[in-house]
Protein backbone atom coordinates (compact mmCIF):
# COMPACT_ATOMS: atom_id res chain seq x y z
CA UNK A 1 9.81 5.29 -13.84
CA UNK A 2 6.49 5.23 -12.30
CA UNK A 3 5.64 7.15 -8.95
CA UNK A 4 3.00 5.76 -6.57
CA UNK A 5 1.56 6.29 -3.28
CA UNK A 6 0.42 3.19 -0.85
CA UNK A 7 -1.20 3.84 2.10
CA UNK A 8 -2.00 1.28 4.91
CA UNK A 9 -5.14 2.08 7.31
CA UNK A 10 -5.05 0.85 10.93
CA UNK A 11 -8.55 0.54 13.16
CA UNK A 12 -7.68 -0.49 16.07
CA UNK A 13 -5.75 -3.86 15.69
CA UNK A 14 -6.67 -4.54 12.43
CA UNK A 15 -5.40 -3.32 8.82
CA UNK A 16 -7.51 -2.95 5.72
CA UNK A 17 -5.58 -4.73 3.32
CA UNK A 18 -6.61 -5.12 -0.68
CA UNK A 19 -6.50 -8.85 -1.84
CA UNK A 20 -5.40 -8.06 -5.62
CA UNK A 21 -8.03 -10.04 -8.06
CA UNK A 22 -9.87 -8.18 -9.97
CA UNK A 23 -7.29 -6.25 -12.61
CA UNK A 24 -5.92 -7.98 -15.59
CA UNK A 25 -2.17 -8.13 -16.41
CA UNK A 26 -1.87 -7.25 -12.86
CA UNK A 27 2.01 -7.45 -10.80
CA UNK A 28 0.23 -7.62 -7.96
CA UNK A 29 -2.06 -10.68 -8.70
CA UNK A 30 -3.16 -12.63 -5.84
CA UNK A 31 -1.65 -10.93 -3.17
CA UNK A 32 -2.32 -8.47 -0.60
CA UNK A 33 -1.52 -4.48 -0.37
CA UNK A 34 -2.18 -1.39 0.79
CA UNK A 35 -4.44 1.47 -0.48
CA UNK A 36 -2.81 3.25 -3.83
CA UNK A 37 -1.89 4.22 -6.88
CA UNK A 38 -0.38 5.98 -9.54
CA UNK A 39 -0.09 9.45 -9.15
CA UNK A 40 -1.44 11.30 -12.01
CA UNK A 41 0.37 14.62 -13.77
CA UNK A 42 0.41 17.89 -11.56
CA UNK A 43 -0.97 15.65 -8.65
CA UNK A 44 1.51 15.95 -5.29
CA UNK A 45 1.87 12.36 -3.26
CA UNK A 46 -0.38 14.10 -0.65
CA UNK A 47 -3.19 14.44 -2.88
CA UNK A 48 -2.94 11.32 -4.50
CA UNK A 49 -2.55 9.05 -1.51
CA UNK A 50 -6.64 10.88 -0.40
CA UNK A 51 -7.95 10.29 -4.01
CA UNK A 52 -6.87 6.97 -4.12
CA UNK A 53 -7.77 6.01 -0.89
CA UNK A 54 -11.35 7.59 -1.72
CA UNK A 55 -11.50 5.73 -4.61
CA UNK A 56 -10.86 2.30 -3.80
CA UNK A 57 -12.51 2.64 -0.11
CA UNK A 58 -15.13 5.26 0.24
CA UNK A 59 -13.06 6.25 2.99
CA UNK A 60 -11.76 9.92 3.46
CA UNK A 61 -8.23 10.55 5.21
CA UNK A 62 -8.53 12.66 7.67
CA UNK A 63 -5.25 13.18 8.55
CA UNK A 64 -1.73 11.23 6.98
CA UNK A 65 1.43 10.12 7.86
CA UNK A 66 4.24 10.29 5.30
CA UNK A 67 6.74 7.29 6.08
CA UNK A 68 9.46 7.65 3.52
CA UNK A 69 9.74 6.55 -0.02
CA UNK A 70 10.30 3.00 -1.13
CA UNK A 71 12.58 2.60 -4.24
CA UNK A 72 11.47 -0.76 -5.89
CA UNK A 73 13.76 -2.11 -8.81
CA UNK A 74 12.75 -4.90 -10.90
CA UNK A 75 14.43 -7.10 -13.58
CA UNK A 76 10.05 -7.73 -14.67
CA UNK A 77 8.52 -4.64 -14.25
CA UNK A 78 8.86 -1.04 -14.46
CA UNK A 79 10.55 0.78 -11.77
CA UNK A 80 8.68 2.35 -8.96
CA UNK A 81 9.44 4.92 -6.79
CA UNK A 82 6.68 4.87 -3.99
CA UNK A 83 5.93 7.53 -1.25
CA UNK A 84 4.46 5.57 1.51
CA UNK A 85 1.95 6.35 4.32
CA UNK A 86 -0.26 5.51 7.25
CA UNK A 87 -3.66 6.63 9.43
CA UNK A 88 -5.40 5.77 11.80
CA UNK A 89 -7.47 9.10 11.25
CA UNK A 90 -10.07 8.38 9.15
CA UNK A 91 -14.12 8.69 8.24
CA UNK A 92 -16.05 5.65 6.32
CA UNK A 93 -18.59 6.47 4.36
CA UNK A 94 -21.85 5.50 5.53
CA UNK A 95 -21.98 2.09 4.16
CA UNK A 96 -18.30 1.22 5.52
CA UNK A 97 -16.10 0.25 2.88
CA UNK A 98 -16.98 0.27 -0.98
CA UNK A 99 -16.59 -2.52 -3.70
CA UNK A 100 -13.17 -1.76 -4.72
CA UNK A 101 -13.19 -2.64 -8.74
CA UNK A 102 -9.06 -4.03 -8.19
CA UNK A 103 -9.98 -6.83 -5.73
CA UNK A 104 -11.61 -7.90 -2.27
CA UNK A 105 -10.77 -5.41 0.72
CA UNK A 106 -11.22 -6.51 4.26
CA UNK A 107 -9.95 -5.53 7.49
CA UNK A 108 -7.21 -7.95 8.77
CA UNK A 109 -6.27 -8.53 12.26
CA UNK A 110 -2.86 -7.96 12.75
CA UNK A 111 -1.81 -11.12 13.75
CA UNK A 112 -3.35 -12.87 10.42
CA UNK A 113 -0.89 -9.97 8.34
CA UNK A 114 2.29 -12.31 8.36
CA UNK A 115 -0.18 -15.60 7.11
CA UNK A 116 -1.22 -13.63 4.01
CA UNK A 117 0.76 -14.16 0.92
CA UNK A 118 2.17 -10.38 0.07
CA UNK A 119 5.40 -9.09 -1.56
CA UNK A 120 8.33 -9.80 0.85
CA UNK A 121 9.50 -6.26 0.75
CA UNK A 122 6.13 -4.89 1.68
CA UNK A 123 6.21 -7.44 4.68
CA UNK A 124 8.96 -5.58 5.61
CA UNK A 125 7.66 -1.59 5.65
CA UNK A 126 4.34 -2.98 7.03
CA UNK A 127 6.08 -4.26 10.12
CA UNK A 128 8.02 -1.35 10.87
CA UNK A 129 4.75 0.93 10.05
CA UNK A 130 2.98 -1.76 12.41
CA UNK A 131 6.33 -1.23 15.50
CA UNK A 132 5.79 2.87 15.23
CA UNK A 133 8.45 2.86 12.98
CA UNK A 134 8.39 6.92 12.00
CA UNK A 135 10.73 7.06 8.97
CA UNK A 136 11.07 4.57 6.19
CA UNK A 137 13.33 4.41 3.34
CA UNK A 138 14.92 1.41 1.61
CA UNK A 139 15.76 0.17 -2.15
CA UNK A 140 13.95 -3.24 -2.74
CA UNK A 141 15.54 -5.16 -5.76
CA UNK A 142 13.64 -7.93 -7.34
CA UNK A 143 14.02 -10.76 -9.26
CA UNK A 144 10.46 -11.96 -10.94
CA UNK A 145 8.74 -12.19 -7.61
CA UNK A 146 12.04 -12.98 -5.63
CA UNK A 147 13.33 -9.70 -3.62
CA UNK A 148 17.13 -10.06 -3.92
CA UNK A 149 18.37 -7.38 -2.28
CA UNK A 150 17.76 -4.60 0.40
CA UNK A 151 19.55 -1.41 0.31
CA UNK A 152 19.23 2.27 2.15
């Protein structure tokens, strides 16, 4: 089972969102995510969730909210458990956003999020990140690229 973070940055109305394009054999091909990744051996969600952001951004979390963990359970891929986040408390480097080397980012207004083509079940925590929503836990099953089922 693979452990992840994803982390979704708000400025003001808008969400930076990652437009998945660039990787090959990639799940997430041709849709658009959060900031994340695998976390890495003796690496807590905390730190990973700054690294990664760092690494595909150029931006540095200044401070992180922890949401819940997201169990995702797939007849296609490996299963994930991920430990997602949000902030609004951040510092871009000083040429704004990098190149990210997994696809295109670019800050979304919110009302454009539920236009872009993204996994169902991240539709789902986004919006509740996107109402205040403070805690958030739930068991995604998929089929292929079909979510099947929601659970606690």
């Amino acid at each position: 089972m693979k452990r992840t973070t994803l982390c979704y940055l708000r400025r003001q109305d808008e969400w930076l969102m990652l437009y998945r394009n660039k990787k090959p054999d990639d799940p997430n091909e041709g849709k658009w995510i959060g900031i994340g990744g695998r976390i890495e051996p003796g690496e807590t969600p905390d730190q990973c969730v700054s690294r990664e952001v760092f690494e595909e951004t150029g931006i540095r979390l200044t401070s992180v909210h922890f949401h819940g963990i997201i169990h995702f359970r797939s007849d296609t891929w490996e299963d994930e458990d991920m430990y997602l986040y949000s902030s609004d408390d951040f510092v871009c480097g000083p040429e704004g956003t990098t190149v990210c080397d997994e696809g295109e980012l670019a800050w979304i207004p919110a009302d454009r999020l539920p236009d872009l083509p993204m996994w169902e079940g991240d539709r789902l925590f986004l919006r509740q990140i996107a109402e205040g929503r403070e805690h958030i836990s739930m068991t995604l099953h998929y089929e292929g690229e079909t979510l099947t089922e929601i659970g606690p």
